[in-house]
Protein backbone atom coordinates (compact mmCIF):
# COMPACT_ATOMS: atom_id res chain seq x y z
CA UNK A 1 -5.82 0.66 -49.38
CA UNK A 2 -8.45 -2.33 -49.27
CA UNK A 3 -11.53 -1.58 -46.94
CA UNK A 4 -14.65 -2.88 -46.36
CA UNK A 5 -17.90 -1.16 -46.40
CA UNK A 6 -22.12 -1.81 -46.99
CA UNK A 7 -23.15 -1.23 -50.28
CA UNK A 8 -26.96 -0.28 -49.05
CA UNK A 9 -28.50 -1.43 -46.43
CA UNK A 10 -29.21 -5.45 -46.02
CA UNK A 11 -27.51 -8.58 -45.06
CA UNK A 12 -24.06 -10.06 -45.65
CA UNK A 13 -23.95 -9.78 -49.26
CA UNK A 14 -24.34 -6.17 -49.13
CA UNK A 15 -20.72 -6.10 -47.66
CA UNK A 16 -18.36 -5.23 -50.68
CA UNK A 17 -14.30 -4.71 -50.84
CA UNK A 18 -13.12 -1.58 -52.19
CA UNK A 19 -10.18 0.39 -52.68
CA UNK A 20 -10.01 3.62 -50.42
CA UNK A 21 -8.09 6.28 -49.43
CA UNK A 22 -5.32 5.46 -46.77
CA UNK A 23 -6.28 7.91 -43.92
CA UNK A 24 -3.86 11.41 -42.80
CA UNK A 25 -3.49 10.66 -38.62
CA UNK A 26 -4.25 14.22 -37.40
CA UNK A 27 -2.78 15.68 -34.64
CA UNK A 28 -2.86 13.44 -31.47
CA UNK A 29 -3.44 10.31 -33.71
CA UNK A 30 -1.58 7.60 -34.95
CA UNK A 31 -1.58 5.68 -38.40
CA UNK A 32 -2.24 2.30 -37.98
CA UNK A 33 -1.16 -0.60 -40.18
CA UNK A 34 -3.95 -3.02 -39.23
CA UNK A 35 -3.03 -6.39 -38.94
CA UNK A 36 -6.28 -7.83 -37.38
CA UNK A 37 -9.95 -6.16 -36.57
CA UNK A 38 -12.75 -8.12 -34.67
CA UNK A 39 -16.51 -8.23 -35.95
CA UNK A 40 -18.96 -6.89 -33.41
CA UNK A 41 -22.71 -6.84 -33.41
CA UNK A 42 -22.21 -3.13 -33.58
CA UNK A 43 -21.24 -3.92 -37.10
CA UNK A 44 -24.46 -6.50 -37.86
CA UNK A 45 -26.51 -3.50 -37.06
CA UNK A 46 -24.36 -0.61 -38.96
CA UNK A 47 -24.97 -3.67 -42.04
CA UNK A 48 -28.66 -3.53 -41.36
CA UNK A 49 -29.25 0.11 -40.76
CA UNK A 50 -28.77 3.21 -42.79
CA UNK A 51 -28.08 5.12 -39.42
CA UNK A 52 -25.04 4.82 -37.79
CA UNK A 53 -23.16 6.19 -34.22
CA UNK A 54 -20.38 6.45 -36.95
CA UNK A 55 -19.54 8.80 -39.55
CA UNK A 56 -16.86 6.75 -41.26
CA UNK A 57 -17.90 4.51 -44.03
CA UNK A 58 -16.03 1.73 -43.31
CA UNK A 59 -16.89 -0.89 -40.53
CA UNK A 60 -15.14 -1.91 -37.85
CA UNK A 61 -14.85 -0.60 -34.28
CA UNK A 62 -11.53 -2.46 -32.75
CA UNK A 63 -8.02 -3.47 -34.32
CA UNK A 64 -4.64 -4.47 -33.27
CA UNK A 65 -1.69 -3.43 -35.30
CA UNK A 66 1.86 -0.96 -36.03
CA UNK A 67 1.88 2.18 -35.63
CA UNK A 68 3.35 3.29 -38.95
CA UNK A 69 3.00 6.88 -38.52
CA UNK A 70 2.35 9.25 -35.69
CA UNK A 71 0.69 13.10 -35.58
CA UNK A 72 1.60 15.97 -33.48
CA UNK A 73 1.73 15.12 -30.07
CA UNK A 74 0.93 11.26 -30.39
CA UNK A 75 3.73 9.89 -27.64
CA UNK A 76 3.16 6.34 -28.85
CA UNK A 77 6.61 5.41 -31.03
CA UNK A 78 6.46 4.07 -34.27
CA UNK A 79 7.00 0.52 -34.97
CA UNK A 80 5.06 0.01 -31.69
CA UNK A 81 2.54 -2.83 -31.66
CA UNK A 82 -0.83 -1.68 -30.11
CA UNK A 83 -4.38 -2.68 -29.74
CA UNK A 84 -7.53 -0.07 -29.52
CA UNK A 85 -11.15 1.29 -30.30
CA UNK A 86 -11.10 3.14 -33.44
CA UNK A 87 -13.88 5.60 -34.42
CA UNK A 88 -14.93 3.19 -37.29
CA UNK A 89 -12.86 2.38 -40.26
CA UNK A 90 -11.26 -1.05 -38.56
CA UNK A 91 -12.53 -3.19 -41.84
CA UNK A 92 -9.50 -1.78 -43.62
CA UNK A 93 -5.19 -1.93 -43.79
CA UNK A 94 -4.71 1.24 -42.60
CA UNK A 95 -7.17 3.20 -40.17
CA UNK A 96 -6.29 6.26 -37.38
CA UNK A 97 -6.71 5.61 -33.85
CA UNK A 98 -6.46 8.26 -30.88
CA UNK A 99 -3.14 8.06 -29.26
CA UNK A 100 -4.58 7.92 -25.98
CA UNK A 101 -6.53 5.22 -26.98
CA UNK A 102 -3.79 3.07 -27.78
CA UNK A 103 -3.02 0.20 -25.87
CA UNK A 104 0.80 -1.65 -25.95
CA UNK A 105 0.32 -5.09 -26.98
CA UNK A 106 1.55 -7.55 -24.68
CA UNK A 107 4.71 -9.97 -26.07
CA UNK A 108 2.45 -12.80 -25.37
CA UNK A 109 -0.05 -12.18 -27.39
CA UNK A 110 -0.57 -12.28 -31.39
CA UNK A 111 -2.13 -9.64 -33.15
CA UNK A 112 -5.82 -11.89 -33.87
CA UNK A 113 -6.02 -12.31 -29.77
CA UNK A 114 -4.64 -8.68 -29.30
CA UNK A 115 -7.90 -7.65 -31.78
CA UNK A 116 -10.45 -9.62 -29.09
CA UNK A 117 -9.93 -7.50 -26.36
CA UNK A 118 -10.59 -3.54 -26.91
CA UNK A 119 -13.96 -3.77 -27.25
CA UNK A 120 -15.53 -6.69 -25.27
CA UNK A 121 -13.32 -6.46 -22.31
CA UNK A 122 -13.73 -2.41 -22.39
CA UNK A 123 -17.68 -3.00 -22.56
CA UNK A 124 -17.00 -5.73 -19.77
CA UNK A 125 -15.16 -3.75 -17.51
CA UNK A 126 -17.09 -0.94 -17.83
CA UNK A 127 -20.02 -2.60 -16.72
CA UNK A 128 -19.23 -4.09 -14.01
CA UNK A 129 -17.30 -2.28 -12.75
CA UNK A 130 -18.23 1.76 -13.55
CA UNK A 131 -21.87 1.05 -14.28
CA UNK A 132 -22.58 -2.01 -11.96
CA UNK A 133 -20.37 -1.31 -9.29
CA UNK A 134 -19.46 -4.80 -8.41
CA UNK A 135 -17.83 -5.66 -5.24
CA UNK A 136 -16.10 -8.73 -3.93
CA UNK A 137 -17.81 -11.44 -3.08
CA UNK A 138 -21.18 -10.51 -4.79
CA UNK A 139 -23.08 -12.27 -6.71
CA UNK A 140 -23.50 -11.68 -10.76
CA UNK A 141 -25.90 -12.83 -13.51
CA UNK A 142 -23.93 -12.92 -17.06
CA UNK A 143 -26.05 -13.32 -19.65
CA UNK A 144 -24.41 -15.08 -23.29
CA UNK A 145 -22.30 -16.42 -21.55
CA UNK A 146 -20.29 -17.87 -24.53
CA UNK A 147 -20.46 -14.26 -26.40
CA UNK A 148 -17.57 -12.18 -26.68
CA UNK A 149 -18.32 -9.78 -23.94
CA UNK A 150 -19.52 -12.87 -21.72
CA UNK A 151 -16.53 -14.60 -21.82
CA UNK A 152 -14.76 -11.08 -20.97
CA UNK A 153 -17.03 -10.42 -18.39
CA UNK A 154 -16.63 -14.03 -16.72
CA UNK A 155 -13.31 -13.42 -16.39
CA UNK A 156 -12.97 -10.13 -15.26
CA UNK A 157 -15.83 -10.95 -12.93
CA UNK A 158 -13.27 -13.50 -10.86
CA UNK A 159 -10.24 -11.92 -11.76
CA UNK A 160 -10.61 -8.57 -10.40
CA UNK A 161 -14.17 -8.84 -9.10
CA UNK A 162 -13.78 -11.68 -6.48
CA UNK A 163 -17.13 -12.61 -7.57
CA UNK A 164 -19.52 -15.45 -7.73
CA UNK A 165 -20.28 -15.87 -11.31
CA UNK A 166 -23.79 -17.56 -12.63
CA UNK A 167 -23.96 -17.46 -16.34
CA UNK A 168 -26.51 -18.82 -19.11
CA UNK A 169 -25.66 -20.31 -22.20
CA UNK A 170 -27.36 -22.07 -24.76
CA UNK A 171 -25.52 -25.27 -25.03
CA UNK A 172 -23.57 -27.71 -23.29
CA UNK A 173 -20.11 -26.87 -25.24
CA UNK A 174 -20.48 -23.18 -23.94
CA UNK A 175 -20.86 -24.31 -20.55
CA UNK A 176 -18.39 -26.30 -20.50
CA UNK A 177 -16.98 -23.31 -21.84
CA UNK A 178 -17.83 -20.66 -18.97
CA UNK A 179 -16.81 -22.90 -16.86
CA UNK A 180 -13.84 -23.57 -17.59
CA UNK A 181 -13.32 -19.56 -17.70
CA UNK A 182 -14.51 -19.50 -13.96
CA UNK A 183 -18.15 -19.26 -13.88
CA UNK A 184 -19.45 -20.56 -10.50
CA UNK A 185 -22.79 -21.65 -12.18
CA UNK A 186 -24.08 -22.16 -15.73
CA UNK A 187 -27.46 -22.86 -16.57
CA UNK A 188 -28.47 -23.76 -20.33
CA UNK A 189 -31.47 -21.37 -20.74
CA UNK A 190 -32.81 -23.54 -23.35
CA UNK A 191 -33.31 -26.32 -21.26
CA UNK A 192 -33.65 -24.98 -17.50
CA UNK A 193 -36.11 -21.99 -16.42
CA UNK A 194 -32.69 -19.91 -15.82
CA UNK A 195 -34.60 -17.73 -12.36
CA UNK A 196 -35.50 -20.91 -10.69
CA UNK A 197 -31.76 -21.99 -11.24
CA UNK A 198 -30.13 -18.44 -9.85
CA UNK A 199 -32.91 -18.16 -7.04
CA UNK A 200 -32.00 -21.73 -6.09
CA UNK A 201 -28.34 -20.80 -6.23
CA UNK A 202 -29.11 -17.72 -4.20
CA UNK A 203 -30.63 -19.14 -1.47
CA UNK A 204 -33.72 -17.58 -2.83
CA UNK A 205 -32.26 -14.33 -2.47
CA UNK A 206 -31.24 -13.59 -6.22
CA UNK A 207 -28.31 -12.11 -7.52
CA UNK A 208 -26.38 -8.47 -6.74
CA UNK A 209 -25.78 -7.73 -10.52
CA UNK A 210 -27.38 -8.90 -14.12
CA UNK A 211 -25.31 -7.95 -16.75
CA UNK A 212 -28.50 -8.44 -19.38
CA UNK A 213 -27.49 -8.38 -23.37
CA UNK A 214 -31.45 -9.94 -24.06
CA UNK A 215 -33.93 -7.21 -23.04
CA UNK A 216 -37.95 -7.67 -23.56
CA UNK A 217 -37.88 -11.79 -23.81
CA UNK A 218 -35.85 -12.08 -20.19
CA UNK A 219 -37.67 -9.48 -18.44
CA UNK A 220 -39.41 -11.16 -16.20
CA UNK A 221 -37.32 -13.73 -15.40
CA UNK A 222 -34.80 -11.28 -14.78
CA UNK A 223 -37.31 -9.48 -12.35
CA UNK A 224 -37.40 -12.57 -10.30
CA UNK A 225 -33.46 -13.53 -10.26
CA UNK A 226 -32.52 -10.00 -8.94
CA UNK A 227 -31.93 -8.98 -5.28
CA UNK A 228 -33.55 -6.17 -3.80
CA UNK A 229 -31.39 -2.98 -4.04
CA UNK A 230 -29.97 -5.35 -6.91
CA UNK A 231 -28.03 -3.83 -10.33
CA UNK A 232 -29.08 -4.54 -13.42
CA UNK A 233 -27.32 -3.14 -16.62
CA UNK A 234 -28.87 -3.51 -20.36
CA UNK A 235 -26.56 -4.02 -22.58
CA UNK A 236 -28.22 -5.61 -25.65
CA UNK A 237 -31.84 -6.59 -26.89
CA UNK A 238 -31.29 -9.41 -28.42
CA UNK A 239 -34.45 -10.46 -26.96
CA UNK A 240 -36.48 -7.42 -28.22
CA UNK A 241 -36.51 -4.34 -27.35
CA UNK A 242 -40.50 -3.97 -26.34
CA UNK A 243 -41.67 -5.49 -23.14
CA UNK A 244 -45.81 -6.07 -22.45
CA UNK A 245 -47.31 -4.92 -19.34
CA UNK A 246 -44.47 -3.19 -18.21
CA UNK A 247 -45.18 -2.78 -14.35
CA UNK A 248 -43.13 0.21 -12.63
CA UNK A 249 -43.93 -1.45 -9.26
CA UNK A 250 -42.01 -4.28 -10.00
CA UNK A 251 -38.78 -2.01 -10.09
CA UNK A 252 -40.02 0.33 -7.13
CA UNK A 253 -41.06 -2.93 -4.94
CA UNK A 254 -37.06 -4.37 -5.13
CA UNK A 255 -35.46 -0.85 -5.27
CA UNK A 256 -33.78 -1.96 -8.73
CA UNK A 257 -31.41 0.12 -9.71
CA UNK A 258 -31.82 -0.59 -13.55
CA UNK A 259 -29.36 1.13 -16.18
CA UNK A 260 -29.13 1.23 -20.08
CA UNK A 261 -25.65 1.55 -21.83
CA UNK A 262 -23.71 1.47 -25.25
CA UNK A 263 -20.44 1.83 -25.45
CA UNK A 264 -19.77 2.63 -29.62
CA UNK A 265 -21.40 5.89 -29.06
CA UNK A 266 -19.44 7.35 -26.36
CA UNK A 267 -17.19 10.22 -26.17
CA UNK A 268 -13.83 10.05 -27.11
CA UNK A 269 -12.81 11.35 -23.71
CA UNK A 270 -15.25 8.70 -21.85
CA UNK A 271 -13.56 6.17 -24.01
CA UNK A 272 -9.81 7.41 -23.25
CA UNK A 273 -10.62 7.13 -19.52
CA UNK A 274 -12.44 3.83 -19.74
CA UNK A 275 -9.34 2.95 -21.71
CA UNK A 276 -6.54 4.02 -19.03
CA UNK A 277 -8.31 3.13 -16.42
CA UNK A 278 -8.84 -1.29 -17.76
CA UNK A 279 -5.32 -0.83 -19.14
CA UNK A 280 -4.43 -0.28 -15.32
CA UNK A 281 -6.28 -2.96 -13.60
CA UNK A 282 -6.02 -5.04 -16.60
CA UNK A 283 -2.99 -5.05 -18.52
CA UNK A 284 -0.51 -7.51 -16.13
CA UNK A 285 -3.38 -9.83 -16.27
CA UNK A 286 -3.04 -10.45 -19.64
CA UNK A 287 0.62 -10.94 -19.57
CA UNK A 288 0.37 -13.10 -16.97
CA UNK A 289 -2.57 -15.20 -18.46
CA UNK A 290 -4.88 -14.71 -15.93
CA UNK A 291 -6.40 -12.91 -18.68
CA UNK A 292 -7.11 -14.26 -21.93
CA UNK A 293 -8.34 -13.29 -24.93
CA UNK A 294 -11.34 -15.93 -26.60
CA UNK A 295 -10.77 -16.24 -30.40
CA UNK A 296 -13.75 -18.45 -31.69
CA UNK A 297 -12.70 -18.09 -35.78
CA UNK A 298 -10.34 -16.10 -38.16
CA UNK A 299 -11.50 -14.92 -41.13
CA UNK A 300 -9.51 -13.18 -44.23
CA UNK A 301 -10.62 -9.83 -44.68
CA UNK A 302 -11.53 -10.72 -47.90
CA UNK A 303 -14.26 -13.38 -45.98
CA UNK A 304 -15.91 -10.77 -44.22
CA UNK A 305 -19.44 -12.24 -45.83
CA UNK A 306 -18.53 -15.82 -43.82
CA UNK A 307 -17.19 -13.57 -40.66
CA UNK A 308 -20.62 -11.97 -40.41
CA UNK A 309 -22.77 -15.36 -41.60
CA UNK A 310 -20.90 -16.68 -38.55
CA UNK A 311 -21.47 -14.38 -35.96
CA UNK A 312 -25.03 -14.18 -36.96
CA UNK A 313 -25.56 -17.94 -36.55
CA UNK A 314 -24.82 -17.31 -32.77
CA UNK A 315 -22.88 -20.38 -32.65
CA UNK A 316 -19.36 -18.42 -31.52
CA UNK A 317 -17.40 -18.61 -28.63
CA UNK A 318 -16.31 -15.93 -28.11
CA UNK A 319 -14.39 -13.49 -30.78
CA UNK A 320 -14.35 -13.67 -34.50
CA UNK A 321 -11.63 -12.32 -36.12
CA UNK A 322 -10.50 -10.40 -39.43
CA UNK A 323 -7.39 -11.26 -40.66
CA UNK A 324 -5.59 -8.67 -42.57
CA UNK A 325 -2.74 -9.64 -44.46
């Protein structure tokens, strides 16, 4: 089968096509005939890195597809279309998923939107809801806003949340964007000092939960849009990772509660009941289009190079997608 993997470390051009073996679903797992995978920034950094959360060689963390074969015990029936995290190997046409990972495709959706929702709407969900602990009618700080996990997490943050949403974004089109999503507020970070917009939002009183994907460069702005007894998750460090005069008083003084989180390197039983537990809340949403999927740009599988170009050029909204035909 044709599969994508990183020749050494290094940027895009280290990505290479190859053939490999078509993988054996073991007991419990089903074969997948991939039909579309999603690039993640889980993926720039597997590229960049010679370590890895993942043991397979291939990239790629999310796909949508048929189920072309199933192992002892899968329940999921073959010829079923379904959507999922995969343990790596998503770059590829064929790649094993855990049955209980599986999620049914909705009729309403193709398999290039299915492929945008495992893993930015799982992250989303997760950290609003199991990690931040969001409750209706609070208020949340979304950070890139026009990512893929932003434009999950706007939605999920009105659709099941009941929440006000603020969000930042770095230009007017993903604004526009967020707003049109649901997001209450949006504030272009390059242009406004984004804690002077939330505090004056607030009521001075800042916000319930930050959902922060920037780390070290936001830090202190984030210190002064939060409530006290306020949430704060890291997600991502875009912004760095390293933060000067780090001052534990500043997190004692507003009772912060102040958590880190990755989802790739979970356990496959965190990730099952992550998995059930969305699919429940979730699921109707979608078919109903309360719910949608954001595909910014589909690339051939063969154009992973341009897929990760893209995605590195920050200039997405939303998910890009690999087409496999």
């Amino acid at each position: 089968m044709k599969a994508i993997t990183v020749k050494q470390p290094g940027g895009a051009e280290q990505l290479q096509v190859g053939e490999h073996e078509k993988p054996i679903p073991k007991d419990g797992e089903l074969l997948i005939k991939v039909k579309a995978a999603a690039v993640n920034r889980t993926d720039i950094v597997t590229r960049k890195s010679s370590s890895s959360y993942l043991t397979n060689p291939i990239l790629g963390v999310e796909v949508a597809g048929i189920v072309e074969k199933a192992g002892a015990g899968a329940k999921t029936a073959v010829g079923t279309r379904v959507m999922g995290l995969v343990n790596g190997g998503g770059y590829a046409e064929y790649v094993s998923m855990p049955d209980d990972r599986a999620m049914v495709i909705p009729e309403n959706l193709s398999f290039e939107e299915a492929a945008a929702i495992p893993e930015v709407f799982l992250t989303a969900y997760q950290t609003l809801f199991w990690i931040g602990q969001l409750r209706a009618g609070e208020t949340v700080l979304i950070h890139a806003g026009g990512s893929g996990v932003g434009t999950a997490a706007i939605q999920l943050a009105k659709q099941i949340g009941q929440a006000n949403v603020i969000t930042t974004a770095g230009s007017k089109e993903k604004l526009e964007f967020c707003r049109s999503l649901g997001a209450d507020v949006c504030i272009n970070y390059k242009e406004q000092n984004f804690d002077e917009e939330v505090l004056m939002a607030t009521k001075n009183q800042g916000v319930d939960l930050i959902l922060d994907f920037i780390g070290a460069s936001y830090w202190n702005k984030n210190l002064a849009s939060i409530k006290v007894d306020g949430r704060w998750v890291l997600i991502g460090i875009l912004g760095g990772a390293a933060i000067e005069k780090f001052n534990l008083m500043d997190v004692m003084s507003k009772r912060i509660q102040l958590t880190g989180t990755l989802l790739t390197p979970r356990s496959d039983e965190y990730k099952t009941a992550l998995t059930t537990d969305f699919s429940s809340k979730a699921m109707e949403l979608f078919r109903t289009n309360k719910l949608r999927p954001i595909v910014d740009h589909v690339f051939l599988l063969d154009d992973v190079q341009q897929a990760h170009e893209h995605m590195e050029s920050n200039k997405n909204i939303g998910k890009i997608i690999l087409k496999v035909d």
